[in-house]
C-alpha atoms as a PDB file:
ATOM      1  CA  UNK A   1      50.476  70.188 217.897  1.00  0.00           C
ATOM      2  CA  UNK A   2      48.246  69.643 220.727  1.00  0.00           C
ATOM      3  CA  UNK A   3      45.295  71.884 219.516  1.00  0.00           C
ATOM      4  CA  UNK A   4      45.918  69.984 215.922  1.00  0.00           C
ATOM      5  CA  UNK A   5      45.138  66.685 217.586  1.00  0.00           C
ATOM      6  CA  UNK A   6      42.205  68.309 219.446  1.00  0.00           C
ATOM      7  CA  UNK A   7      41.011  69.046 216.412  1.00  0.00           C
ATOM      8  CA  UNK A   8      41.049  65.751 215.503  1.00  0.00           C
ATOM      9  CA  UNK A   9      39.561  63.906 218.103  1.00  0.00           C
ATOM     10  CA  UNK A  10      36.842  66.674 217.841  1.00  0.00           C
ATOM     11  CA  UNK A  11      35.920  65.912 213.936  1.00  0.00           C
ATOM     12  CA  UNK A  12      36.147  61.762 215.173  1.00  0.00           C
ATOM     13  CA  UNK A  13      33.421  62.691 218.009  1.00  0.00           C
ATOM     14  CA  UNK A  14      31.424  64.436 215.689  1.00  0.00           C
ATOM     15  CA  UNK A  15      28.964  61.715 214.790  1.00  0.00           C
ATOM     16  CA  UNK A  16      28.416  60.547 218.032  1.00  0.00           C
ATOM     17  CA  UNK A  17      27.882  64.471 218.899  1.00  0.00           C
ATOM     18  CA  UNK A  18      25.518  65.016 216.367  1.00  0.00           C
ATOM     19  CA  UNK A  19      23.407  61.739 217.521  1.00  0.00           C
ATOM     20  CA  UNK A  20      24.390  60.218 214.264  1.00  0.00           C
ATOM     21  CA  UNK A  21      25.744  56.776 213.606  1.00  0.00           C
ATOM     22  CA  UNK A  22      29.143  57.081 213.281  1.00  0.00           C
ATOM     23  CA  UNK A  23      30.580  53.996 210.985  1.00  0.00           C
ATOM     24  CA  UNK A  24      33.513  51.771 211.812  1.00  0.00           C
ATOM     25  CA  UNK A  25      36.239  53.528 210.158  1.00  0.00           C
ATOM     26  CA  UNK A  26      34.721  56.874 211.948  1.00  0.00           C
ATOM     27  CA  UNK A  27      35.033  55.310 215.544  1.00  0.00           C
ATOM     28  CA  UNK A  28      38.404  54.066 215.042  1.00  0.00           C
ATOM     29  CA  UNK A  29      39.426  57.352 214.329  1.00  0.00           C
ATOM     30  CA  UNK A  30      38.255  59.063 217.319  1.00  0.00           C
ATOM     31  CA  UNK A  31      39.031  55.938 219.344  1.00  0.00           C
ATOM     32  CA  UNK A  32      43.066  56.395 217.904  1.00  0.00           C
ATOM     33  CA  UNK A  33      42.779  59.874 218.296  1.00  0.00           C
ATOM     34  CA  UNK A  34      41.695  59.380 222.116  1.00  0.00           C
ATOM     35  CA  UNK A  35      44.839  56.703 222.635  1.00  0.00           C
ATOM     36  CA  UNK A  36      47.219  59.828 220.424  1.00  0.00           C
ATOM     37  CA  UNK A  37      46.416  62.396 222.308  1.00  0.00           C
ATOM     38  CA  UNK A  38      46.317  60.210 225.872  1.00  0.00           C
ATOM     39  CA  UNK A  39      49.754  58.871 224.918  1.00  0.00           C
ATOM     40  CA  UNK A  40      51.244  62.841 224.092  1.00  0.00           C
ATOM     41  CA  UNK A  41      50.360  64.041 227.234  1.00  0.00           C
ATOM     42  CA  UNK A  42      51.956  61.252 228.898  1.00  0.00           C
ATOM     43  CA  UNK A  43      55.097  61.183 227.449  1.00  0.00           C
ATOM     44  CA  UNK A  44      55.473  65.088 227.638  1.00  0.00           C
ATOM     45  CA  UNK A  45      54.933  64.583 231.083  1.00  0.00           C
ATOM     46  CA  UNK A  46      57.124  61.826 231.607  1.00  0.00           C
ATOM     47  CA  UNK A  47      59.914  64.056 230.268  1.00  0.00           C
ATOM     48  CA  UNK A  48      59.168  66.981 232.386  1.00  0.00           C
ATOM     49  CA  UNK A  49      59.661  64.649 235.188  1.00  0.00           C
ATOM     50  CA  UNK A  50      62.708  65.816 237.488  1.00  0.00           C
ATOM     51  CA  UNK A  51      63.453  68.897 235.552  1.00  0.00           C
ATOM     52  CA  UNK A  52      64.046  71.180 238.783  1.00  0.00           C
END
């Protein structure tokens, strides 16, 4: 799952790595992939939270 939406926020970057202009629909993309991924490793760490 998490390589999946590496993946992801990879192919959304890839304008911006390439030195191209990405267009609007292409930065929100990696923009919700950022916020996806951000929010996944939050909550999986939440849950881990006091599991002794």
């Amino acid at each position: 799952m998490r390589a999946a939406l590496g993946v992801a926020v990879f192919l959304g970057r890839r304008p911006f790595l390439l030195g191209h202009e990405a267009s609007l629909l292409e930065e929100l993309f990696a923009g919700g992939g950022f916020i996806l991924v951000l929010l996944v490793y939050v909550f999986t760490s939440v849950g881990t939270i006091g599991d002794d």
